[in-house]
Protein backbone atom coordinates (compact mmCIF):
# COMPACT_ATOMS: atom_id res chain seq x y z
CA UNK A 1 131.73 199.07 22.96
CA UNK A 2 131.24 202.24 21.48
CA UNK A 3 134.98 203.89 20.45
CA UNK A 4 136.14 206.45 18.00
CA UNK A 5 139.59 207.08 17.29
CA UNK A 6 141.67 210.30 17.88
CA UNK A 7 141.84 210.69 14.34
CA UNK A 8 137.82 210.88 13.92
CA UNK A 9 137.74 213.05 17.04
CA UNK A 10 140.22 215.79 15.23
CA UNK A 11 137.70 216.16 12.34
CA UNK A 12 134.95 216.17 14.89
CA UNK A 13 135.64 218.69 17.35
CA UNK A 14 138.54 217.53 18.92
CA UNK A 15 142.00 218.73 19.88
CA UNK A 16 144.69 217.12 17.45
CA UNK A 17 147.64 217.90 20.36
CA UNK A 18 145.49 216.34 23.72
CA UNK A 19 144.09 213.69 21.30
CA UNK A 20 140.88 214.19 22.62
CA UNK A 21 137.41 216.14 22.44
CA UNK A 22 137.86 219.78 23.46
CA UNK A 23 135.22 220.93 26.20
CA UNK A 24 135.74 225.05 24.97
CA UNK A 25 134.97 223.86 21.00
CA UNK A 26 132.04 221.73 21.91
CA UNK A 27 130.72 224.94 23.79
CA UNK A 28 131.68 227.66 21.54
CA UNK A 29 129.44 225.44 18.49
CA UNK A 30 126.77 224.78 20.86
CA UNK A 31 126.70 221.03 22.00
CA UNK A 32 128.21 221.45 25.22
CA UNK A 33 125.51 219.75 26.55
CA UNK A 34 125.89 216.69 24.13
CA UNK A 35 128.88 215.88 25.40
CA UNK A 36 128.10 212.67 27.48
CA UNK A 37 126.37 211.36 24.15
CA UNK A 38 129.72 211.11 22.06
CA UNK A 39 131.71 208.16 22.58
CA UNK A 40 135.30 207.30 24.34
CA UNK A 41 138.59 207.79 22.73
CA UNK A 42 140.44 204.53 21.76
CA UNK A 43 144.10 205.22 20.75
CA UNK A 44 144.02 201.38 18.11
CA UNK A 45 147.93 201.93 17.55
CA UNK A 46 148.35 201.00 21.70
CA UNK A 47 144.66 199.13 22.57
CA UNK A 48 142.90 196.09 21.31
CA UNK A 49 140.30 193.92 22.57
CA UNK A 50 139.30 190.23 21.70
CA UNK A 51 136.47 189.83 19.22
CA UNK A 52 133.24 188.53 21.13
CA UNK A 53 131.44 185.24 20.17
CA UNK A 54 128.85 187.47 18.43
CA UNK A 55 131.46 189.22 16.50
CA UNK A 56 133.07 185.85 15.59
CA UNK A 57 129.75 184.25 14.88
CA UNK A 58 128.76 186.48 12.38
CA UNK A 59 132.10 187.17 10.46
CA UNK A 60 133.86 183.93 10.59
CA UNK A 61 136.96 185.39 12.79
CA UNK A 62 138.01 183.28 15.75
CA UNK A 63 136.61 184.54 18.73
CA UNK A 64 139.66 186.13 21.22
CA UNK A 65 141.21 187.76 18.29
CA UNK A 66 142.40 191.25 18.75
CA UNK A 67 139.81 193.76 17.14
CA UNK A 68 141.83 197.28 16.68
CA UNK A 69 140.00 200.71 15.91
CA UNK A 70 141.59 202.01 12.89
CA UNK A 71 142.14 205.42 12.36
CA UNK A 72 140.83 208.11 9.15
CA UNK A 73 141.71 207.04 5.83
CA UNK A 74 143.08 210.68 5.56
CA UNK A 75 145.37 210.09 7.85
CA UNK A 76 146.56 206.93 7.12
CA UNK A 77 147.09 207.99 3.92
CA UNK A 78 149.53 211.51 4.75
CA UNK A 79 151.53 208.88 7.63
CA UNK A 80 152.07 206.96 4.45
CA UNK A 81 153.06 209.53 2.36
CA UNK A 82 155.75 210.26 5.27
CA UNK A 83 154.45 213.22 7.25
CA UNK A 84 155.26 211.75 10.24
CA UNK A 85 158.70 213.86 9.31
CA UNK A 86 158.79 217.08 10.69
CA UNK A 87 161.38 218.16 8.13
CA UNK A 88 159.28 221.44 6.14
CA UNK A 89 159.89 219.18 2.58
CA UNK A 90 157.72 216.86 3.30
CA UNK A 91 153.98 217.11 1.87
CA UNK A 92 151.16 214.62 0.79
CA UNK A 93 148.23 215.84 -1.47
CA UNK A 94 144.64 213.79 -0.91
CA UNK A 95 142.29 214.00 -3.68
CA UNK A 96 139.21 212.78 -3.03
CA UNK A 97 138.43 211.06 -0.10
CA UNK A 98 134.82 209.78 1.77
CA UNK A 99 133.92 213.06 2.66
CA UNK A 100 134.59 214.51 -1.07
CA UNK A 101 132.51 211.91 -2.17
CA UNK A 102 129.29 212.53 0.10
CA UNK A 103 129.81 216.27 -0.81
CA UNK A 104 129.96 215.56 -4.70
CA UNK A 105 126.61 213.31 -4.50
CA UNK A 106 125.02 216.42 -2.08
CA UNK A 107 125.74 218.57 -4.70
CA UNK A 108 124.63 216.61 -7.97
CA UNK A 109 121.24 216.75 -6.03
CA UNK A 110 120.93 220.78 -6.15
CA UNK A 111 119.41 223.01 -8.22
């Protein structure tokens, strides 16, 4: 099964409120016509799905256990720094992250 979470979708182009892809973004940056190429939305906080003898074969889970999509390690990260709260003292700084990462190496690499 192909999945991404809504997480992944709001970095993407997605709409963090509908917690889904956004048909206006995807035409206003030109892949409208992609669209049926990106995959489904799983919400892993309400839906799992048992791991497959494939899946069980080749990491050493029990088959029938529940596999959950997990979301951004962005935003795990600010729901554990509490802000969940929608109280205006609340505030979580990231630094560094995968992204920052793939940028720095990018960047080593220029002129």
């Amino acid at each position: 099964m192909r999945a991404t979470d809504p997480s992944e979708v709001a970095f993407s182009y997605g709409n963090f409120r509908t917690r889904g892809y956004d048909p206006e973004t995807a035409r206003l940056i030109g892949i409208a016509d992609l669209a049926r190429l990106v995959p489904c939305v799983v919400d892993g906080a309400s839906v799992t799905h048992p791991l497959g003898a494939a899946g069980a074969s080749e990491t050493g889970l029990p088959a029938g256990v529940p596999v959950s999509l997990g979301y951004v390690d962005v935003v795990c990260n600010a729901l554990g720094a509490g802000l969940y709260d929608p109280a205006p003292e609340v505030g979580c700084t990231i630094i560094g992250s995968t992204g920052h990462a793939h940028a720095a190496r990018v960047q080593r690499r220029c002129p």
